[in-house]
C-alpha atoms as a PDB file:
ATOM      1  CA  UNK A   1      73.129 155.102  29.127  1.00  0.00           C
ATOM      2  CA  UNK A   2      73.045 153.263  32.744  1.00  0.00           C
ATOM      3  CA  UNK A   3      74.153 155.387  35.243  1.00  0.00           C
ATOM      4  CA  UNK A   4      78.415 154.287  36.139  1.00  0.00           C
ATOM      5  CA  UNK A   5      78.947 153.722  39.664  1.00  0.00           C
ATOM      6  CA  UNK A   6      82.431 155.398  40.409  1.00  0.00           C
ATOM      7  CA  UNK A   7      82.809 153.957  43.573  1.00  0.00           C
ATOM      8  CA  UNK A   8      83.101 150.338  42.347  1.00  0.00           C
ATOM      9  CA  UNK A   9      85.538 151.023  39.330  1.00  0.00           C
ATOM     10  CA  UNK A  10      87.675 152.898  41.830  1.00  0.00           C
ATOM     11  CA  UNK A  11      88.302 149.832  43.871  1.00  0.00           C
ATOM     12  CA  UNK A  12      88.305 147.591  40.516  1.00  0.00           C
ATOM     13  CA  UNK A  13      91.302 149.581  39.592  1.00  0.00           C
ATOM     14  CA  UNK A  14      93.234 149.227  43.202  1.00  0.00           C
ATOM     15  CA  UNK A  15      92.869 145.844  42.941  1.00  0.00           C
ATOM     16  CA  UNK A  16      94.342 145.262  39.979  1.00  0.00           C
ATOM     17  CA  UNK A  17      97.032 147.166  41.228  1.00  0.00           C
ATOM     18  CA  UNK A  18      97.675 145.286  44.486  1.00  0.00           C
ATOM     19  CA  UNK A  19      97.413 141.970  41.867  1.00  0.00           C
ATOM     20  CA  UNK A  20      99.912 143.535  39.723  1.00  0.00           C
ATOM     21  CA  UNK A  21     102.471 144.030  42.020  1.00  0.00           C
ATOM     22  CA  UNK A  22     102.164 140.497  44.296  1.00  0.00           C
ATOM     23  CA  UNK A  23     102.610 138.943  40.935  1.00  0.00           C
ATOM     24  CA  UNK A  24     105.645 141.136  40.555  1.00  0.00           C
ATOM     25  CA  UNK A  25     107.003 139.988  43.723  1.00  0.00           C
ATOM     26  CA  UNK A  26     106.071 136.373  44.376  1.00  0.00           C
ATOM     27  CA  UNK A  27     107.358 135.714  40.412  1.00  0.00           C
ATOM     28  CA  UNK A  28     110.788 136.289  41.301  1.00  0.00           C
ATOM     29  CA  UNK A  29     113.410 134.436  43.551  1.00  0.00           C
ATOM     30  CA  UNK A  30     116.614 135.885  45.440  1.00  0.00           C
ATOM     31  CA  UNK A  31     119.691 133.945  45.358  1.00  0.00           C
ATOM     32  CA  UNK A  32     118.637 133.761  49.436  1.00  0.00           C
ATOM     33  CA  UNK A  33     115.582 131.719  49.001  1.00  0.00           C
ATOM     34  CA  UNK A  34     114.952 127.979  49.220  1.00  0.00           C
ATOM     35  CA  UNK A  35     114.433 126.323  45.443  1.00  0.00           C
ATOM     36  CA  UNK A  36     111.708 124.725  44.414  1.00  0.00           C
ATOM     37  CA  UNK A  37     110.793 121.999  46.322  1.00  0.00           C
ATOM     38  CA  UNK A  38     111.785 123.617  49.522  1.00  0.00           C
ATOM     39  CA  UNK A  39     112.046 121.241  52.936  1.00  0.00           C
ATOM     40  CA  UNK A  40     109.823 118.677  50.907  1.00  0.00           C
ATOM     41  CA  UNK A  41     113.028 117.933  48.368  1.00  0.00           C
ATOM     42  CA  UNK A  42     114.908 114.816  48.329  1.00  0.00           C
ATOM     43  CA  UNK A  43     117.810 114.660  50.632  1.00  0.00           C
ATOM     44  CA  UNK A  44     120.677 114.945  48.578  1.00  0.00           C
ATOM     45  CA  UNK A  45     123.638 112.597  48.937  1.00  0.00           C
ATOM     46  CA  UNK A  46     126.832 114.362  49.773  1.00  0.00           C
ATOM     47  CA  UNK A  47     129.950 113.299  48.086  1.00  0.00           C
ATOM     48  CA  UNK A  48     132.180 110.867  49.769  1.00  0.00           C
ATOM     49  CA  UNK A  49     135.502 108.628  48.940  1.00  0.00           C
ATOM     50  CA  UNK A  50     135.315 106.764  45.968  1.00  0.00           C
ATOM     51  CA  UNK A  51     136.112 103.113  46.125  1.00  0.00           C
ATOM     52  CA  UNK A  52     134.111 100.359  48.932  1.00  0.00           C
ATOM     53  CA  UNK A  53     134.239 101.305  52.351  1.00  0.00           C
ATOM     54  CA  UNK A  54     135.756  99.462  54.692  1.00  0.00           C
ATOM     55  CA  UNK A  55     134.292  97.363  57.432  1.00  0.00           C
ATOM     56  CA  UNK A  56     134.632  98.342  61.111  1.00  0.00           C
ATOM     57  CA  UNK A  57     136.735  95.815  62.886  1.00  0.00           C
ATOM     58  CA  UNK A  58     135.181  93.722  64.578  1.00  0.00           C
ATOM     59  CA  UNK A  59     136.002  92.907  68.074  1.00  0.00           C
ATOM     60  CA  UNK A  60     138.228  90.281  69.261  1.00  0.00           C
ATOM     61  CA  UNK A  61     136.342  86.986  70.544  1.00  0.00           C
ATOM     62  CA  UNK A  62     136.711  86.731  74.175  1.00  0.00           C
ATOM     63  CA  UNK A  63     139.190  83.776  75.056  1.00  0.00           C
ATOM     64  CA  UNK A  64     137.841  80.965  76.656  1.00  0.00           C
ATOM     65  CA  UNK A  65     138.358  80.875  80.725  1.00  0.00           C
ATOM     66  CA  UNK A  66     141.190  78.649  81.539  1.00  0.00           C
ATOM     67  CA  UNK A  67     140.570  75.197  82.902  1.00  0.00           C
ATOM     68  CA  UNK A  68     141.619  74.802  86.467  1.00  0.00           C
ATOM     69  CA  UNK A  69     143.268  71.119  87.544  1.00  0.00           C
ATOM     70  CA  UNK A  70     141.442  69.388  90.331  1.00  0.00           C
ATOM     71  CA  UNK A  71     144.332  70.670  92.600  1.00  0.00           C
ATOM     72  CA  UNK A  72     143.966  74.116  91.577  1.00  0.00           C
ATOM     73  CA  UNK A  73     140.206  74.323  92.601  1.00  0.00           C
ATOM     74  CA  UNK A  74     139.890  72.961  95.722  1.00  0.00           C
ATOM     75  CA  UNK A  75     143.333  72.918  97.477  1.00  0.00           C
ATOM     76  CA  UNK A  76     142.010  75.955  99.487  1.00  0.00           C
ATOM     77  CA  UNK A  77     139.260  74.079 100.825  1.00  0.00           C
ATOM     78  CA  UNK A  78     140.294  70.623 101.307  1.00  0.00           C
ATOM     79  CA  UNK A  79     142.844  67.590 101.580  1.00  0.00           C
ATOM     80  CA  UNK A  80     143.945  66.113  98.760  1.00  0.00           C
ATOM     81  CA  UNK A  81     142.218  62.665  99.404  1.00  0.00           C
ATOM     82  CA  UNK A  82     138.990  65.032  98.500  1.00  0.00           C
ATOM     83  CA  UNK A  83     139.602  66.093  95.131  1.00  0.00           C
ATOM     84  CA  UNK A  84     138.615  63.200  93.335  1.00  0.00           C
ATOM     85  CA  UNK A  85     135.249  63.006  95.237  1.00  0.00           C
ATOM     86  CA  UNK A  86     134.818  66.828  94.940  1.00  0.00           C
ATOM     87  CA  UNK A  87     135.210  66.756  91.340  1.00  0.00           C
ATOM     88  CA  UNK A  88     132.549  63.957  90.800  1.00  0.00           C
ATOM     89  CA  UNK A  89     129.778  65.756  93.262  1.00  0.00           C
ATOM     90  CA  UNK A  90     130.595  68.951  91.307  1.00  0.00           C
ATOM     91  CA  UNK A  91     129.922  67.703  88.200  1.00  0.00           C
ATOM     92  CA  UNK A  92     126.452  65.822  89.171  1.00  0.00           C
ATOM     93  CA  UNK A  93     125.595  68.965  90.808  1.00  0.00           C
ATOM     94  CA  UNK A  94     126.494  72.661  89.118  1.00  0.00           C
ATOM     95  CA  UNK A  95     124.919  74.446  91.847  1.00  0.00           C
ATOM     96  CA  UNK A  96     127.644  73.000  94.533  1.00  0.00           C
ATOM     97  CA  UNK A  97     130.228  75.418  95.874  1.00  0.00           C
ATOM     98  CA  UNK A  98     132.669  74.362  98.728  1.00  0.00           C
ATOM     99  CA  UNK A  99     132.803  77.758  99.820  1.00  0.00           C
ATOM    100  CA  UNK A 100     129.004  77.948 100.475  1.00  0.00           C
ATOM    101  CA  UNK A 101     128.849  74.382 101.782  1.00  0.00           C
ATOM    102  CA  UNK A 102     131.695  74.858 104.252  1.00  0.00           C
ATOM    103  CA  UNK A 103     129.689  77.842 105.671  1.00  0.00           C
ATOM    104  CA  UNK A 104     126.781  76.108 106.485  1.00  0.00           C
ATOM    105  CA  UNK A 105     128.905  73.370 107.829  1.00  0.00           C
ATOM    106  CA  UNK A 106     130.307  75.954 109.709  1.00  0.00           C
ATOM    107  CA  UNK A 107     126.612  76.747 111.072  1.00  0.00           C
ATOM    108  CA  UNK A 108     125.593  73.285 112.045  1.00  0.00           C
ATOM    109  CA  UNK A 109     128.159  72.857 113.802  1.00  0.00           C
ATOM    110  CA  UNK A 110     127.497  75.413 116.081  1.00  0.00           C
ATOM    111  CA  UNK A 111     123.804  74.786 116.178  1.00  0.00           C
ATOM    112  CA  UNK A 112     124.108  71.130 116.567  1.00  0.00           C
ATOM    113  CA  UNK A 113     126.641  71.570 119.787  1.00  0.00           C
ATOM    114  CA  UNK A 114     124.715  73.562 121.265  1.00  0.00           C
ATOM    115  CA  UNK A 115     121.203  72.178 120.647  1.00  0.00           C
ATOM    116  CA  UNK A 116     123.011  69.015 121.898  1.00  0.00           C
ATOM    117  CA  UNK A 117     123.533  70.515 125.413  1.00  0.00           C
ATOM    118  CA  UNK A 118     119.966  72.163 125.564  1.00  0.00           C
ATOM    119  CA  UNK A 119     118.021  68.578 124.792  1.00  0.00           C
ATOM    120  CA  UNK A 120     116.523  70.486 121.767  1.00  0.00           C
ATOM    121  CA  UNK A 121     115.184  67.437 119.795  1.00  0.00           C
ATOM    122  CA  UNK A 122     113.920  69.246 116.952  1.00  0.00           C
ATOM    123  CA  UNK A 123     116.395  71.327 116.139  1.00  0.00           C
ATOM    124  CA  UNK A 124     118.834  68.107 116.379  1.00  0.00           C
ATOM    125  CA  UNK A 125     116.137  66.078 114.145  1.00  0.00           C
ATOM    126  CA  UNK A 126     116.070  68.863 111.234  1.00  0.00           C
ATOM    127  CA  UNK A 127     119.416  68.978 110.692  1.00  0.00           C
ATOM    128  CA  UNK A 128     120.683  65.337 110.695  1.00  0.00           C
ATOM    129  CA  UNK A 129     119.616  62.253 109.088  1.00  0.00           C
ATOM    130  CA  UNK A 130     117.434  59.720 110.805  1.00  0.00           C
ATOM    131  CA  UNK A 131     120.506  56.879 112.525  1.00  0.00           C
ATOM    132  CA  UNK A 132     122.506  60.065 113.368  1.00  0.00           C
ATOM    133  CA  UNK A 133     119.296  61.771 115.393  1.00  0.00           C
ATOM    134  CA  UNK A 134     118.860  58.364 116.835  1.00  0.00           C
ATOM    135  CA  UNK A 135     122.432  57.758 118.579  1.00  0.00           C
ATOM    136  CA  UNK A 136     121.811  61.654 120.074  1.00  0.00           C
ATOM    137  CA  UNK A 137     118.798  60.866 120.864  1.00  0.00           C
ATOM    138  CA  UNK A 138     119.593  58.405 123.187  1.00  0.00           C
ATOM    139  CA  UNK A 139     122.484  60.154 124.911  1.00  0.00           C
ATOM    140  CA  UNK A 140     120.070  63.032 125.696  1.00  0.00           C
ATOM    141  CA  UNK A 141     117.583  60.163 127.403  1.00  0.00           C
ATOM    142  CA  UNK A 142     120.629  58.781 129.099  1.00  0.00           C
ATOM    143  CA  UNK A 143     121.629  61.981 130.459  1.00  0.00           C
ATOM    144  CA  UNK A 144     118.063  63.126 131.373  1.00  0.00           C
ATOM    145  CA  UNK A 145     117.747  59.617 133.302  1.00  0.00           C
ATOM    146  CA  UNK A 146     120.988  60.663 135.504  1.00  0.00           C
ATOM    147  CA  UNK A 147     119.288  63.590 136.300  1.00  0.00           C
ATOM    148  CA  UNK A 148     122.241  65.641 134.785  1.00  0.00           C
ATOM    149  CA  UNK A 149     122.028  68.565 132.673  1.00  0.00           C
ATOM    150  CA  UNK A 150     124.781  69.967 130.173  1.00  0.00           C
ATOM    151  CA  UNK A 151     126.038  73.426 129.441  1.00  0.00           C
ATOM    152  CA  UNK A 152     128.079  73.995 125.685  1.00  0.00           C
ATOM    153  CA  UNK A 153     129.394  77.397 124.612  1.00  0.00           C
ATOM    154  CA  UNK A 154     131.129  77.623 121.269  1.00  0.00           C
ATOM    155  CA  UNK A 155     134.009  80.039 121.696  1.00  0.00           C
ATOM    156  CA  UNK A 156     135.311  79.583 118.329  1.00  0.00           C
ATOM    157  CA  UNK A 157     135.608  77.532 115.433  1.00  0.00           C
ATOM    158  CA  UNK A 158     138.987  78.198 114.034  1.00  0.00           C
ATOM    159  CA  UNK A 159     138.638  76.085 110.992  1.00  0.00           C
ATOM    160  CA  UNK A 160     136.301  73.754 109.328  1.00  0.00           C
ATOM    161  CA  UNK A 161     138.163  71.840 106.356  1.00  0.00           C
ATOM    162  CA  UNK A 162     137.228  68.945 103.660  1.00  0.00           C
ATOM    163  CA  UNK A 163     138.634  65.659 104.781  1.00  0.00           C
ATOM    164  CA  UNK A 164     137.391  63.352 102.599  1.00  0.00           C
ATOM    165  CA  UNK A 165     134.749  63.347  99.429  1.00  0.00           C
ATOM    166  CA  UNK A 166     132.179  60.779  97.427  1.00  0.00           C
ATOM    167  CA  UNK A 167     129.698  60.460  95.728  1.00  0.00           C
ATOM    168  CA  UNK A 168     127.991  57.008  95.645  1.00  0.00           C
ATOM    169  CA  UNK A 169     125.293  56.816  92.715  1.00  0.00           C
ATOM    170  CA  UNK A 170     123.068  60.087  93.783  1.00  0.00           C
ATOM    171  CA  UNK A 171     124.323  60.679  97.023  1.00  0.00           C
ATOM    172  CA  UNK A 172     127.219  62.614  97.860  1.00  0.00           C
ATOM    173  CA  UNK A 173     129.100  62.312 101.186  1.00  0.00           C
ATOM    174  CA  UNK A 174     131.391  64.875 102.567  1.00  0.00           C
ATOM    175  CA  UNK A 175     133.416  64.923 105.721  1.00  0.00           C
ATOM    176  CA  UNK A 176     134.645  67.878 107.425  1.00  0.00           C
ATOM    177  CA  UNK A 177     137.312  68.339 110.122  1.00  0.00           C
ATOM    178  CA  UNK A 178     136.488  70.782 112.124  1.00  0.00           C
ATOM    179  CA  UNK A 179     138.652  72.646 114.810  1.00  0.00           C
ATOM    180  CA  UNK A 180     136.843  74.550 117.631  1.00  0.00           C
ATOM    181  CA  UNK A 181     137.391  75.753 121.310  1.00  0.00           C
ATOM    182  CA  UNK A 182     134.492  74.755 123.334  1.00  0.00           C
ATOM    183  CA  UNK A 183     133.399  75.444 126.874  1.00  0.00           C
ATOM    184  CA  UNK A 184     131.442  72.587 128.547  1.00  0.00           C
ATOM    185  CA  UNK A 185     130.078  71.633 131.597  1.00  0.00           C
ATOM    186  CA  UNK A 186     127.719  69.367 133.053  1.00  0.00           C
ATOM    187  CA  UNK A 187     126.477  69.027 136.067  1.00  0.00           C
ATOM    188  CA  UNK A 188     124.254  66.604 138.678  1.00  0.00           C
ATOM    189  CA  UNK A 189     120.534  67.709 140.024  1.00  0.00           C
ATOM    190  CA  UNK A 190     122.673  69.190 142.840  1.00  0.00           C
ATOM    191  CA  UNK A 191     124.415  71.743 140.623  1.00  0.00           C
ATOM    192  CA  UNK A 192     127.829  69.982 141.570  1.00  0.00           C
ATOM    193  CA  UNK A 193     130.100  69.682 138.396  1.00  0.00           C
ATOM    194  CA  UNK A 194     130.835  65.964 137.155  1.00  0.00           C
ATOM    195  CA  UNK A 195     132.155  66.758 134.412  1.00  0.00           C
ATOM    196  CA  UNK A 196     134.014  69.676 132.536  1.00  0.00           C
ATOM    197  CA  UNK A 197     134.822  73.122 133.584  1.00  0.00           C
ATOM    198  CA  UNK A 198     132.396  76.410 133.202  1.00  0.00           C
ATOM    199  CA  UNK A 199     135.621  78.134 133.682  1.00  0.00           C
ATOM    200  CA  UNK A 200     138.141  76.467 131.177  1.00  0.00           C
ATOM    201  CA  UNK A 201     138.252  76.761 127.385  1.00  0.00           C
ATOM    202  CA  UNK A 202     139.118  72.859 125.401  1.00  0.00           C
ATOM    203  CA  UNK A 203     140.407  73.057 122.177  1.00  0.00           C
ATOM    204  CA  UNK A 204     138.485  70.222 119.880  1.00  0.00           C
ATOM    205  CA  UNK A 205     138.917  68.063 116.831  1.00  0.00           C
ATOM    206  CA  UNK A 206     135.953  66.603 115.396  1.00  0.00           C
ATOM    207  CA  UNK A 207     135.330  64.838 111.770  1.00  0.00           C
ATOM    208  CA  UNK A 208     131.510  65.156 111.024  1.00  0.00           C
ATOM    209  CA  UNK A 209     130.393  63.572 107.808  1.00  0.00           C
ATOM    210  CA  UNK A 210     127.506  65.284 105.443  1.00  0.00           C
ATOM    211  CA  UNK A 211     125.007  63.607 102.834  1.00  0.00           C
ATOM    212  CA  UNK A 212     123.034  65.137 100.256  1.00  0.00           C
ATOM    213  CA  UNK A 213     120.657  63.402  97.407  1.00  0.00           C
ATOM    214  CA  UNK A 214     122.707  65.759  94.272  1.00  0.00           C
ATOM    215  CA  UNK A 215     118.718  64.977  92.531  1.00  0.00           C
ATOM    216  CA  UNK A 216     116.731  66.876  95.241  1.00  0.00           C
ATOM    217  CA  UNK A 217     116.008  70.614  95.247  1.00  0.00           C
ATOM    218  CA  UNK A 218     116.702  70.574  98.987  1.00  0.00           C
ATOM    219  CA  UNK A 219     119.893  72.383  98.830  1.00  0.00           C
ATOM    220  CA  UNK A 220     120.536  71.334 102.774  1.00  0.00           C
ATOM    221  CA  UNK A 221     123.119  68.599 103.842  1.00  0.00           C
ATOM    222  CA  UNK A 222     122.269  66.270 106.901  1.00  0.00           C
ATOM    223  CA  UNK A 223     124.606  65.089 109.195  1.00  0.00           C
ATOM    224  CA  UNK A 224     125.397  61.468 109.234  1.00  0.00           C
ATOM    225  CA  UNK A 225     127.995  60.768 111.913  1.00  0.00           C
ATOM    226  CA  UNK A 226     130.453  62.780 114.456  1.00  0.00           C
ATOM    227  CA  UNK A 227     133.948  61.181 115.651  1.00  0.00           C
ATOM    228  CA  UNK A 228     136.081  63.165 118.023  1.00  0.00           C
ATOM    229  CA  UNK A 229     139.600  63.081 117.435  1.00  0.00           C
ATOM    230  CA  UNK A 230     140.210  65.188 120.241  1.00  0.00           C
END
């Protein structure tokens, strides 16, 4: 009979044991435990009100912005005897805002005064359209040839308003009256004063008349013509 090695059916037994009593434990559940299927199970639908469910309301279209009359949208910028003109060159060209073009009216008027005074040629040349350079042109040659020379401030322009308004095929016009104070003098190669005062302030009416091709994607108006009214 083979000798029995006691030391290997000791730990036989133990494990058997040990196998006995995990299978006692894992084989039965607690009312605390997950059920089968654990966090792998189907999500299960909760219960809700029986019957369709209603829609969400849905929001309430956005009225449509009212339509302002010709008088309506530019009676704050100019006369009347515009709108009809304004209308047309605002329609040919969606970009065009009276407020923004009476602002850089506003600026060339000032820069063309005073360029004007100073003989500056090119300034004059880029901001008007060729017959209008011309005629200031010559005044600055005529002046130069008298050997006078001409001082402008611009004190103030105290307001710059549509007057009148077309647009002929492509090209809309616009003239603006503007109202300024202005101190002006000019003077002989002597220095003496011939005319105007350094000292004294003049109050000034002018109508200067804008043109613009609505096609280009220049977005700058020349000036055409000046009149003084006062």
């Amino acid at each position: 009979m083979p000798d029995i090695d006691f030391a290997t059916v000791i730990f036989a037994l133990v494990a058997l044991f040990v196998a006995f009593k995990l299978r006692s434990v894992l084989g039965t559940r607690n009312d605390g435990e997950r059920p089968p299927g654990g966090l792998l199970a189907p999500l299960r639908r909760v219960p809700g009100p029986a019957g369709p469910v209603a829609a969400p309301p849905q929001a309430a279209a956005a009225a449509p912005a009212p339509t302002l009359s010709p008088a309506e949208r530019w009676q704050a910028v100019a006369a009347p005897d515009a709108f009809a003109g304004l209308e047309a060159i605002a329609a040919a060209d969606r970009s065009f805002e009276a407020d923004t073009f009476l602002s850089g009216a506003r600026a060339a008027y000032d820069m063309v005064v005073q360029a004007f005074a100073a003989g500056d040629r090119p300034t004059l040349q880029s901001l008007m359209a060729p017959e209008a350079f011309a005629n200031f042109d010559a005044a600055i040659k005529a002046r130069a040839a008298a050997g006078h020379t001409m001082t402008t401030t611009v004190v103030s322009i105290d307001d710059a308003r549509i007057a009148a308004a077309q647009l002929a095929g492509a090209m809309a016009q616009i003239a603006v009256r503007f109202g300024s104070k202005l101190a002006s003098v000019t003077r002989d190669k002597a220095g003496d004063i011939v005319e105007g005062s350094a000292m004294d302030v003049a109050d000034h009416i002018d109508l200067w008349t804008f043109v613009r091709d609505v096609r280009s994607r220049d977005p700058n108006w020349l000036l055409t013509a000046t009149q003084s009214e006062r």
